[in-house]
C-alpha atoms as a PDB file:
ATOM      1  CA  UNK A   1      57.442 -79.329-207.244  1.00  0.00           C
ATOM      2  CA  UNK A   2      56.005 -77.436-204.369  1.00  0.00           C
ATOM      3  CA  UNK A   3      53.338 -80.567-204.020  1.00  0.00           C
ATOM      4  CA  UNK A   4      56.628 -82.450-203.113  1.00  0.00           C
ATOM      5  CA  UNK A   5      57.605 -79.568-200.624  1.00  0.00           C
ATOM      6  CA  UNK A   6      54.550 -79.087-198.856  1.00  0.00           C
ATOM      7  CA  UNK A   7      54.690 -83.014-198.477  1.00  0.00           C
ATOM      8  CA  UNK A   8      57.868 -83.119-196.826  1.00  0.00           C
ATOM      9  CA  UNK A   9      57.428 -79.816-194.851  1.00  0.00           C
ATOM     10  CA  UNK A  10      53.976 -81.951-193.404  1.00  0.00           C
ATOM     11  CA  UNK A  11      55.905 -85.203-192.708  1.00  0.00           C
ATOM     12  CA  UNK A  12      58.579 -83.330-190.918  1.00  0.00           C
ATOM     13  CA  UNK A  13      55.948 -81.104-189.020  1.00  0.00           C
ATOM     14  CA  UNK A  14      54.614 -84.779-187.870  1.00  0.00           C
ATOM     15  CA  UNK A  15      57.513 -86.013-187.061  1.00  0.00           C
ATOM     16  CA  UNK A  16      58.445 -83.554-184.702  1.00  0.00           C
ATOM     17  CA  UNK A  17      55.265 -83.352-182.834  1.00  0.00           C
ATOM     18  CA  UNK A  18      55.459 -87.356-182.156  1.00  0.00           C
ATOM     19  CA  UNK A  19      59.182 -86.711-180.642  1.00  0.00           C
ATOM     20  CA  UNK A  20      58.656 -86.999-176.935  1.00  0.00           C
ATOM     21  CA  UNK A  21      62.797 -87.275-175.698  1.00  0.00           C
ATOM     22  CA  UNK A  22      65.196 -85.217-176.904  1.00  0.00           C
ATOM     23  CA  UNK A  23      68.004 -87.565-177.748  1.00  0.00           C
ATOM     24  CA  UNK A  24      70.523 -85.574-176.651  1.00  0.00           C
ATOM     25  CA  UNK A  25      68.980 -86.132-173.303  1.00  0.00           C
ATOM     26  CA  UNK A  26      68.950 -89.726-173.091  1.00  0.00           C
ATOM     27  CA  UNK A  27      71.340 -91.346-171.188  1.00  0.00           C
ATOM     28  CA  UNK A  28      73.985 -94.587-172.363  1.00  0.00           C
ATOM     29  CA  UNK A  29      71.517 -96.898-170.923  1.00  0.00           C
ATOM     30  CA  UNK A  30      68.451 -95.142-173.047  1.00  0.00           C
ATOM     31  CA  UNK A  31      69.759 -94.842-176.052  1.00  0.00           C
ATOM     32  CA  UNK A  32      71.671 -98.367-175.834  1.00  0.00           C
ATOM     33  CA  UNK A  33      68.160 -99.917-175.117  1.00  0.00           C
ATOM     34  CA  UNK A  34      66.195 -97.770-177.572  1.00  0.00           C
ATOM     35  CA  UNK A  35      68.916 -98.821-180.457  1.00  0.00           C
ATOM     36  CA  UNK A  36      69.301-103.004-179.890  1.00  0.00           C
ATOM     37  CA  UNK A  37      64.988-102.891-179.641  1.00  0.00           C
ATOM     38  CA  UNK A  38      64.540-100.812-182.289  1.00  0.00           C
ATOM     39  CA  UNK A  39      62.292 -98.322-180.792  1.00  0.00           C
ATOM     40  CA  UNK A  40      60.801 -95.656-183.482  1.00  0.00           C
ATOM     41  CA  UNK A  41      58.438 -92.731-182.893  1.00  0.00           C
ATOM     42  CA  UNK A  42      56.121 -94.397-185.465  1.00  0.00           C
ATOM     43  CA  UNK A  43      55.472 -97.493-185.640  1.00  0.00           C
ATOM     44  CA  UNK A  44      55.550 -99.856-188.801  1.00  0.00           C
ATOM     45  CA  UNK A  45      53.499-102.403-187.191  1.00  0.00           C
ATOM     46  CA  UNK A  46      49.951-102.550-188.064  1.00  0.00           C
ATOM     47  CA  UNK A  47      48.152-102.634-184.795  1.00  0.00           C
ATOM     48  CA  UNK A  48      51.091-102.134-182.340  1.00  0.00           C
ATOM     49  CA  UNK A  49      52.236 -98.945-181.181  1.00  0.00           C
ATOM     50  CA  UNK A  50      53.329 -98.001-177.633  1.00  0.00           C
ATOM     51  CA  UNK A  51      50.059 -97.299-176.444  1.00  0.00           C
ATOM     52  CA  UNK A  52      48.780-100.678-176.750  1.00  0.00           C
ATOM     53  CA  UNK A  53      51.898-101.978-175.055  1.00  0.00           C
ATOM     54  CA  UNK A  54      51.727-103.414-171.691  1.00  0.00           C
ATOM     55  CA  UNK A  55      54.253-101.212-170.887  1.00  0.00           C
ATOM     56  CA  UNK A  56      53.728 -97.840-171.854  1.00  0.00           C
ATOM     57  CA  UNK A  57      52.480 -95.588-169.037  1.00  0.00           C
ATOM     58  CA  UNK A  58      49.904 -92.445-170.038  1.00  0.00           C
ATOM     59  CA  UNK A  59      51.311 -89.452-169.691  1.00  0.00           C
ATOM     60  CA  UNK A  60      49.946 -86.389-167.639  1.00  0.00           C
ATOM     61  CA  UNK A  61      51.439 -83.924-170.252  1.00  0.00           C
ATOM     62  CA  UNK A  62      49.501 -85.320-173.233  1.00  0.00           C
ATOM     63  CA  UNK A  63      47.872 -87.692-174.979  1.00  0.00           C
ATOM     64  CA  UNK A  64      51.591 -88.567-177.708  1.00  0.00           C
ATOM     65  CA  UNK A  65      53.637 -89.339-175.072  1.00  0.00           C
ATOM     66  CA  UNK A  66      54.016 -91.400-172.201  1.00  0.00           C
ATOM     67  CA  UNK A  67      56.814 -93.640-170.715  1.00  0.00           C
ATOM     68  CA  UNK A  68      58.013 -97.521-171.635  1.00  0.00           C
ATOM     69  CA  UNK A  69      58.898 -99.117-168.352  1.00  0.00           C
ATOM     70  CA  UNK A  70      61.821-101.332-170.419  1.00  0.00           C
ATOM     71  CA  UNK A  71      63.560 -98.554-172.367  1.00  0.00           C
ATOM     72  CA  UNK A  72      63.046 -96.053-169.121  1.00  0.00           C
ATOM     73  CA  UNK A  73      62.174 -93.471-170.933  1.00  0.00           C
ATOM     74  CA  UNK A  74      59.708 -91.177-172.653  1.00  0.00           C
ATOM     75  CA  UNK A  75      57.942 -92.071-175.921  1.00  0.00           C
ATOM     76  CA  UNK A  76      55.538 -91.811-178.498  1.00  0.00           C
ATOM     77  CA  UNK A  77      52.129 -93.152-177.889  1.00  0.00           C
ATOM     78  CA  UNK A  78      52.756 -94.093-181.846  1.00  0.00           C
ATOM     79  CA  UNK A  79      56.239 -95.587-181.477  1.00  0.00           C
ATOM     80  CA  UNK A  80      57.488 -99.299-181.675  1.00  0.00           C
ATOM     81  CA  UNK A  81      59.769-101.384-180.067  1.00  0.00           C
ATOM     82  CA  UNK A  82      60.453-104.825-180.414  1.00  0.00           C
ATOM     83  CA  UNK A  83      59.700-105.519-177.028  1.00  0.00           C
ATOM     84  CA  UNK A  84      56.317-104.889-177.847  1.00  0.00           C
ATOM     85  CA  UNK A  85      53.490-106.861-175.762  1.00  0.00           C
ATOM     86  CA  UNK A  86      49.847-106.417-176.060  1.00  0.00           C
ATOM     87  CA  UNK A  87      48.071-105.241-172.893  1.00  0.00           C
ATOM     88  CA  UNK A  88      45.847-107.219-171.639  1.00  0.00           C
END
């Protein structure tokens, strides 16, 4: 039993850490982009996550987040999105 809770206090530990936008600060546009392409902090994709996306931008702050020039907003170097494009 406390196998199971250390397991879920870790996943929820990593979960947080990969959240780079507060939802509650995302605007109509965001979060109406974000929800009809999916988007997700980790991605379920082998091989493509936001930092291999054409359009993420690095950010300054840290090496986890950075910015997706079609949602307009801040993500997770691990996210998804079905927009998702290789970079060259």
């Amino acid at each position: 039993m406390a196998v199971a809770f250390a397991f879920i206090g870790a996943c929820a530990k990593k979960k947080e850490q990969a959240a780079c936008a507060d939802a509650s600060d995302l605007n109509d546009a965001q979060e109406s982009s974000s929800a009809s392409l999916h988007y997700t902090d980790h991605s379920i994709e082998p091989g493509k996550s936001c930092g291999a996306c054409t359009y993420f931008l690095a950010s300054a702050d840290g090496p986890a987040c950075g910015r997706c020039e079609i949602l307009n907003r801040p993500v997770s170097t691990s996210g998804y999105c079905t927009s998702w494009s290789r970079k060259a």
